[in-house]
N, C-alpha and C. Protein backbone atom coordinates (compact mmCIF):
# COMPACT_ATOMS: atom_id res chain seq x y z
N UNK A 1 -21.85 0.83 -0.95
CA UNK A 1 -21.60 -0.57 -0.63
C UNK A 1 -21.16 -1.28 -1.92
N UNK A 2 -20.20 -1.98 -1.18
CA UNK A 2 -19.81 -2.89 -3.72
C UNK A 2 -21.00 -4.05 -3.67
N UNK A 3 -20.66 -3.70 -4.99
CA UNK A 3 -21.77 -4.80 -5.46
C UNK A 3 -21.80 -6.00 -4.75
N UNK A 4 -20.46 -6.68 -4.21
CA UNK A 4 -20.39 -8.11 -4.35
C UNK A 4 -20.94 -8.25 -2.97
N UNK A 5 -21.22 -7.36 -1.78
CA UNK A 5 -21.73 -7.35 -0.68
C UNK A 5 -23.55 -7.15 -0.74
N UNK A 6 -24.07 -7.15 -1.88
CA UNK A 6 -25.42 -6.66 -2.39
C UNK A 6 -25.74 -8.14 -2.76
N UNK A 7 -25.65 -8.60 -3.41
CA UNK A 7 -25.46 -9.80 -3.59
C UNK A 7 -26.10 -11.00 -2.57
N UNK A 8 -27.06 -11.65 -3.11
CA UNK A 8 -27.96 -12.48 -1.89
C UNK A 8 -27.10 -13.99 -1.43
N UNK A 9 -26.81 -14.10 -2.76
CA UNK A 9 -25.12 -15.26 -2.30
C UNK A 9 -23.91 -15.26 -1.57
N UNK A 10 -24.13 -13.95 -1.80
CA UNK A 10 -22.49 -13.66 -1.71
C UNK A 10 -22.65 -13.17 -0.35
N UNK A 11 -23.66 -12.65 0.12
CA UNK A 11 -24.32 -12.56 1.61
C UNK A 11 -24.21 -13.33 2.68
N UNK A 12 -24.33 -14.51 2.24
CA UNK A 12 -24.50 -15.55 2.83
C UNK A 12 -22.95 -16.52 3.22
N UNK A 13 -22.17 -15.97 2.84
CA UNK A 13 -20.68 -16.54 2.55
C UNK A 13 -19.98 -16.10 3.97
N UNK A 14 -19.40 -17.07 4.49
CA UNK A 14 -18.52 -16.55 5.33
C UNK A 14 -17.27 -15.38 5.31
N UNK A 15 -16.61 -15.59 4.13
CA UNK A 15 -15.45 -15.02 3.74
C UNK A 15 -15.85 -13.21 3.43
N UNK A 16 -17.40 -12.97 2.66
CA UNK A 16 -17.91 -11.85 2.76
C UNK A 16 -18.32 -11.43 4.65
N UNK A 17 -18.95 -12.07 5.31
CA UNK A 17 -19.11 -11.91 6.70
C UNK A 17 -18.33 -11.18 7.30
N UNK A 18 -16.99 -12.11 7.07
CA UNK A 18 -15.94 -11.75 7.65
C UNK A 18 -14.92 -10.19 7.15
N UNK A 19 -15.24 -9.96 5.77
CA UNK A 19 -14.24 -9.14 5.10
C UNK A 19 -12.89 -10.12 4.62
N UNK A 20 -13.22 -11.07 3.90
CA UNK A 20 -12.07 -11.70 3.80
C UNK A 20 -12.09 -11.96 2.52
N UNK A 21 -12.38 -11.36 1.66
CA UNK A 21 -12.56 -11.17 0.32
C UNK A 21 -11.20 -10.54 -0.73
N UNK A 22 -10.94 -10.75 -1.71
CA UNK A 22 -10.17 -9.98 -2.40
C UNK A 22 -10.74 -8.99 -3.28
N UNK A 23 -10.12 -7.91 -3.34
CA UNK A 23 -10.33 -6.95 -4.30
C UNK A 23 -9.79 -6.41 -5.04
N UNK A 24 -9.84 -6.86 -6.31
CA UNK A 24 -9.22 -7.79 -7.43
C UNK A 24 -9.45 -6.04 -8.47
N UNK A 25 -8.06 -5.17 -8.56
CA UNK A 25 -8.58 -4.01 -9.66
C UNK A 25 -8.00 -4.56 -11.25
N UNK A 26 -9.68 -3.98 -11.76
CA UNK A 26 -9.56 -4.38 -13.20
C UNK A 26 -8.42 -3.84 -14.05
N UNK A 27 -7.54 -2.50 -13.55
CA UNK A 27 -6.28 -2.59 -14.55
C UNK A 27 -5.73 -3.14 -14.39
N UNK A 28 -5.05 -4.69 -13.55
CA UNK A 28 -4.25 -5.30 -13.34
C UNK A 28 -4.87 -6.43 -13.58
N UNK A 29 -5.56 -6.74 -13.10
CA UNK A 29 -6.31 -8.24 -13.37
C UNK A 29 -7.20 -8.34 -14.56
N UNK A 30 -7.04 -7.19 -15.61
CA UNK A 30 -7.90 -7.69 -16.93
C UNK A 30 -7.29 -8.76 -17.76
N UNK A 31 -5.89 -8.29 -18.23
CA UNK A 31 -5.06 -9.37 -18.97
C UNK A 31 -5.36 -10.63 -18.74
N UNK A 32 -4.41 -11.16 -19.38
CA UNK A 32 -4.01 -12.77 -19.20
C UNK A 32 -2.76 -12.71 -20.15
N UNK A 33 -2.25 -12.19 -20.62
CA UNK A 33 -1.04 -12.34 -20.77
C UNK A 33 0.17 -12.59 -20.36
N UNK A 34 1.47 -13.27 -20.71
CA UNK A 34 2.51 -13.68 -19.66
C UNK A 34 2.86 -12.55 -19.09
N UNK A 35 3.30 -11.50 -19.46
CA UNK A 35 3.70 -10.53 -18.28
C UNK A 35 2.56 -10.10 -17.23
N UNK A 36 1.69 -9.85 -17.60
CA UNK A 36 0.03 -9.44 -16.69
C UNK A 36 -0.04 -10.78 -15.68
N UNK A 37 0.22 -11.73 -15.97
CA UNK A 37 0.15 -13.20 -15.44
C UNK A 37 0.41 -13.00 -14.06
N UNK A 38 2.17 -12.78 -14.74
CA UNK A 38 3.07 -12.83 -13.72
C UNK A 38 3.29 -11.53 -12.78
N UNK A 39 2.78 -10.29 -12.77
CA UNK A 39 2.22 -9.22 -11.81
C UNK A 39 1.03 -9.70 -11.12
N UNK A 40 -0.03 -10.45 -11.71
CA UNK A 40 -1.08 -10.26 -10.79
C UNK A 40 -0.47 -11.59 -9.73
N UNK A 41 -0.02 -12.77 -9.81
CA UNK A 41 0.57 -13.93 -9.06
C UNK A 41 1.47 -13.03 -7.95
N UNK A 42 2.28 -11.74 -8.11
CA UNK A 42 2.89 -11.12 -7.40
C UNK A 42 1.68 -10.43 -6.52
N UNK A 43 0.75 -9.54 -7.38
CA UNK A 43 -0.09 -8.81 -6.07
C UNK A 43 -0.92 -10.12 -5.31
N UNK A 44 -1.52 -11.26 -5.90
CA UNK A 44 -2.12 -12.24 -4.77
C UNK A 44 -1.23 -13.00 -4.13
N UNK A 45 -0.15 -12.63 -4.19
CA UNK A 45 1.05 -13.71 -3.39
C UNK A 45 0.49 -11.91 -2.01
N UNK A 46 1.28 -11.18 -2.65
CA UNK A 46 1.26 -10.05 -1.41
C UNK A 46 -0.44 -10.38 -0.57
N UNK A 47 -1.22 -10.04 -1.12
CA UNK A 47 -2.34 -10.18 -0.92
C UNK A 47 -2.41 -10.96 0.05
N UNK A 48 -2.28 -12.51 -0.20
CA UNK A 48 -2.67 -13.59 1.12
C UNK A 48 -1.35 -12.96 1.99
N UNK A 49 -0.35 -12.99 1.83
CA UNK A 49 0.79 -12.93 2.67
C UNK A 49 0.36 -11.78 3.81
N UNK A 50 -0.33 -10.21 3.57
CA UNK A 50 -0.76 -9.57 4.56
C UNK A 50 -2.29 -9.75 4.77
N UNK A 51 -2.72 -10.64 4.55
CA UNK A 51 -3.99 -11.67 5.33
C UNK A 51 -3.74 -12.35 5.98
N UNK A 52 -2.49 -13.19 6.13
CA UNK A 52 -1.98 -13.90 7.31
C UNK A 52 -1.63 -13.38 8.16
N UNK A 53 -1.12 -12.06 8.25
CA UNK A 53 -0.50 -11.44 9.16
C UNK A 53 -1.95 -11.02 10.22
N UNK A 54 -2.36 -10.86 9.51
CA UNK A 54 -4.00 -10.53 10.54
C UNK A 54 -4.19 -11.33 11.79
């Protein structure tokens, strides 16, 4: 089970309830640099875009 579902807060959240969570991998989302920036804005653009489709 991931951690963030273990979690007595995070339990309690609708968006965990539901599975509506992101899952955010640390080789892409460690940076903050302008190029790293601008890849991860691309995977959470994709991201919500096939969450809507749901």
């Amino acid at each position: 089970m991931p951690f963030w579902r273990c979690e007595s807060l995070s339990k309690s959240l609708d968006a965990v309830k539901n599975d509506h969570v992101f899952r955010l991998g640390p080789d892409l989302f460690w940076g903050n640099d302008p190029i790293s920036l601008k890849l991860q804005i691309k995977e959470l653009a994709k991201m919500i875009t096939e969450l809507a489709k749901k």
